[in-house]
Protein backbone atom coordinates (compact mmCIF):
# COMPACT_ATOMS: atom_id res chain seq x y z
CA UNK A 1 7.99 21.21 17.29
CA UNK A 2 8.32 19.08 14.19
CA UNK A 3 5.27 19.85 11.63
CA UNK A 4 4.08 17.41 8.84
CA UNK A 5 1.17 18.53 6.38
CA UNK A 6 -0.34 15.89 4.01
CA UNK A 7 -2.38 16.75 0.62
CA UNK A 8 -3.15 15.03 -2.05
CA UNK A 9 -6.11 13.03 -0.71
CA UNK A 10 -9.36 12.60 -2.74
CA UNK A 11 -12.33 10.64 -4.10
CA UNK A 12 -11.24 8.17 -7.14
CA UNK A 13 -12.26 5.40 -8.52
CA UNK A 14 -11.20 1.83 -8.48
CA UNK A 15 -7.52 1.99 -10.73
CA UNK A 16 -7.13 5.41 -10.27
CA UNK A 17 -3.75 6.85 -9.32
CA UNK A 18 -3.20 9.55 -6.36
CA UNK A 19 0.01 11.16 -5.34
CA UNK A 20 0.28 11.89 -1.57
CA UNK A 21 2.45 14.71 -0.31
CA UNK A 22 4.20 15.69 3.34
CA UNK A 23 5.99 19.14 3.68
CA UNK A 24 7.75 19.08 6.93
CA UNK A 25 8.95 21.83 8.62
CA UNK A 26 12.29 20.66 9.06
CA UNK A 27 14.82 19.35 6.90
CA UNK A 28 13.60 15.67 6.62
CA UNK A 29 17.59 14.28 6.39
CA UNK A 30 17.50 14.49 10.06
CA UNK A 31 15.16 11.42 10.60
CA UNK A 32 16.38 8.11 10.84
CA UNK A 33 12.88 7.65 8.34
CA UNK A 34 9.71 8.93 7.04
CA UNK A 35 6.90 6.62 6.58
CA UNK A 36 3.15 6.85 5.12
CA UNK A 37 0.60 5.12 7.38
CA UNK A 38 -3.61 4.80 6.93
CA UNK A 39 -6.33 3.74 9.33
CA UNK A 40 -9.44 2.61 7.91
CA UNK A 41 -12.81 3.54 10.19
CA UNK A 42 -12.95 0.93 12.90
CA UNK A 43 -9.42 -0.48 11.98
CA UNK A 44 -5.34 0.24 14.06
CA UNK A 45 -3.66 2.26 11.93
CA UNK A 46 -0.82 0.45 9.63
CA UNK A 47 1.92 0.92 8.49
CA UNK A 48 2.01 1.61 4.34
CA UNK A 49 5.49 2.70 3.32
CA UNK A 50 8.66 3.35 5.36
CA UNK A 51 11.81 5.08 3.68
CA UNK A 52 15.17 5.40 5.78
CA UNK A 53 17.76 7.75 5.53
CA UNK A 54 19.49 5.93 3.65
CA UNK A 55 16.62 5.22 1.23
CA UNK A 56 15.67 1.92 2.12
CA UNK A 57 12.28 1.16 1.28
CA UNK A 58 9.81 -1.07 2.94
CA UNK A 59 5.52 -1.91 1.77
CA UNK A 60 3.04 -3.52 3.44
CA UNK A 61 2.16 -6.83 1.41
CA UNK A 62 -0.88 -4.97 0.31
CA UNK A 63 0.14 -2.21 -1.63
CA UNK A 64 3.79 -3.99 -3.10
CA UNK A 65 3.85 -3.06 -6.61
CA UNK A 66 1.10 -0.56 -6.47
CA UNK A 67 2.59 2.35 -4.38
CA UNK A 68 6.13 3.77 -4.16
CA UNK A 69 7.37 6.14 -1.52
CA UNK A 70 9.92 9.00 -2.64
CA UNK A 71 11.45 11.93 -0.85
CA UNK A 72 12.77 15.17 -2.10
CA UNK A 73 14.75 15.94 1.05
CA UNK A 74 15.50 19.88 -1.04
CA UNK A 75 11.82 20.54 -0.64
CA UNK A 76 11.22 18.47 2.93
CA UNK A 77 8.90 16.73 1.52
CA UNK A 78 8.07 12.90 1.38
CA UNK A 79 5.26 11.58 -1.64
CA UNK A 80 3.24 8.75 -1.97
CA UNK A 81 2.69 7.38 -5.36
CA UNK A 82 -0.41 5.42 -5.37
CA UNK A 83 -1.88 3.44 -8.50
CA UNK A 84 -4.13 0.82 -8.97
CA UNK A 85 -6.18 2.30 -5.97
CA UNK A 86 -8.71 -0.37 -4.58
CA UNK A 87 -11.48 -0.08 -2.67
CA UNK A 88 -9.76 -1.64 0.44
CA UNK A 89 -7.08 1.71 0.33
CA UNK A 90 -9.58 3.90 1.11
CA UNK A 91 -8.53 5.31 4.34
CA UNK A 92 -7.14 8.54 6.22
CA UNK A 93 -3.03 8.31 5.50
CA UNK A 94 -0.79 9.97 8.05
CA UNK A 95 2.90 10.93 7.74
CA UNK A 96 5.37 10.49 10.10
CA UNK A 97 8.79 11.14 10.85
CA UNK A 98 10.78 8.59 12.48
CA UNK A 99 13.35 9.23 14.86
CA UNK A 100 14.25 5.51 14.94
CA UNK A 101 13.84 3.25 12.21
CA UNK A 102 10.77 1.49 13.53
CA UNK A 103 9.79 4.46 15.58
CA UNK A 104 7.49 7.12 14.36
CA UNK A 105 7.64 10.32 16.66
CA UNK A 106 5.72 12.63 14.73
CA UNK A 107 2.60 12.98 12.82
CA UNK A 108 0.53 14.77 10.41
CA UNK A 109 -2.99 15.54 10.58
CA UNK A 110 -3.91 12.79 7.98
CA UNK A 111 -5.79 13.16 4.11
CA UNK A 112 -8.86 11.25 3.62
CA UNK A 113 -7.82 8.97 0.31
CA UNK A 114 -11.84 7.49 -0.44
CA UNK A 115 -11.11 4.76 -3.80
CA UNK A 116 -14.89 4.26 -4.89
CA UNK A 117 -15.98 0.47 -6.29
């Protein structure tokens, strides 16, 4: 069984920066991609940031030119570089491992990212 830990979430304010991370444990190469994905209370959760294999990266209009994803596939671990945080991110964001391209099959627990006004 695949396992994905986030950290990194916390309480900042509006233009802040945060830096999400996801340790799997297993070697992250394998996956056709790893993507970061949030659900606000009483919203579906969306898709953020996908990263294939190949590197490949794709945003959600919303946070284009505010977040990057990166992976350090030594360390198994996929980040989230957040900046410019709005209230509107505030959100729990999941990581998951794809094992298609559009497919997620596994998940992390989720970190609470709360971007005060």
């Amino acid at each position: 069984q695949v396992q994905l830990v986030e950290s990194g979430g916390a309480l900042v304010q509006t233009g802040g920066s945060l830096r999400l991370s996801c340790v799997a444990s297993t070697n992250i190469f394998g996956f056709a991609a790893m993507g970061w994905y949030r659900q606000a209370p009483g919203e579906q959760r969306e898709l953020v940031a996908k990263m294939t294999r190949a590197g490949t990266r794709t945003y959600a209009d919303s946070v284009k030119g505010r977040f990057t994803i990166s992976k350090d596939e030594a360390k198994n671990t996929v980040y989230l570089q957040m900046d410019s945080l709005k209230p509107e991110d505030t959100a729990v964001y999941y990581c998951a491992a794809h094992n298609l391209i559009e497919t997620p099959r596994y998940w992390g627990q989720g970190t609470q990212v709360t971007v005060s006004s």
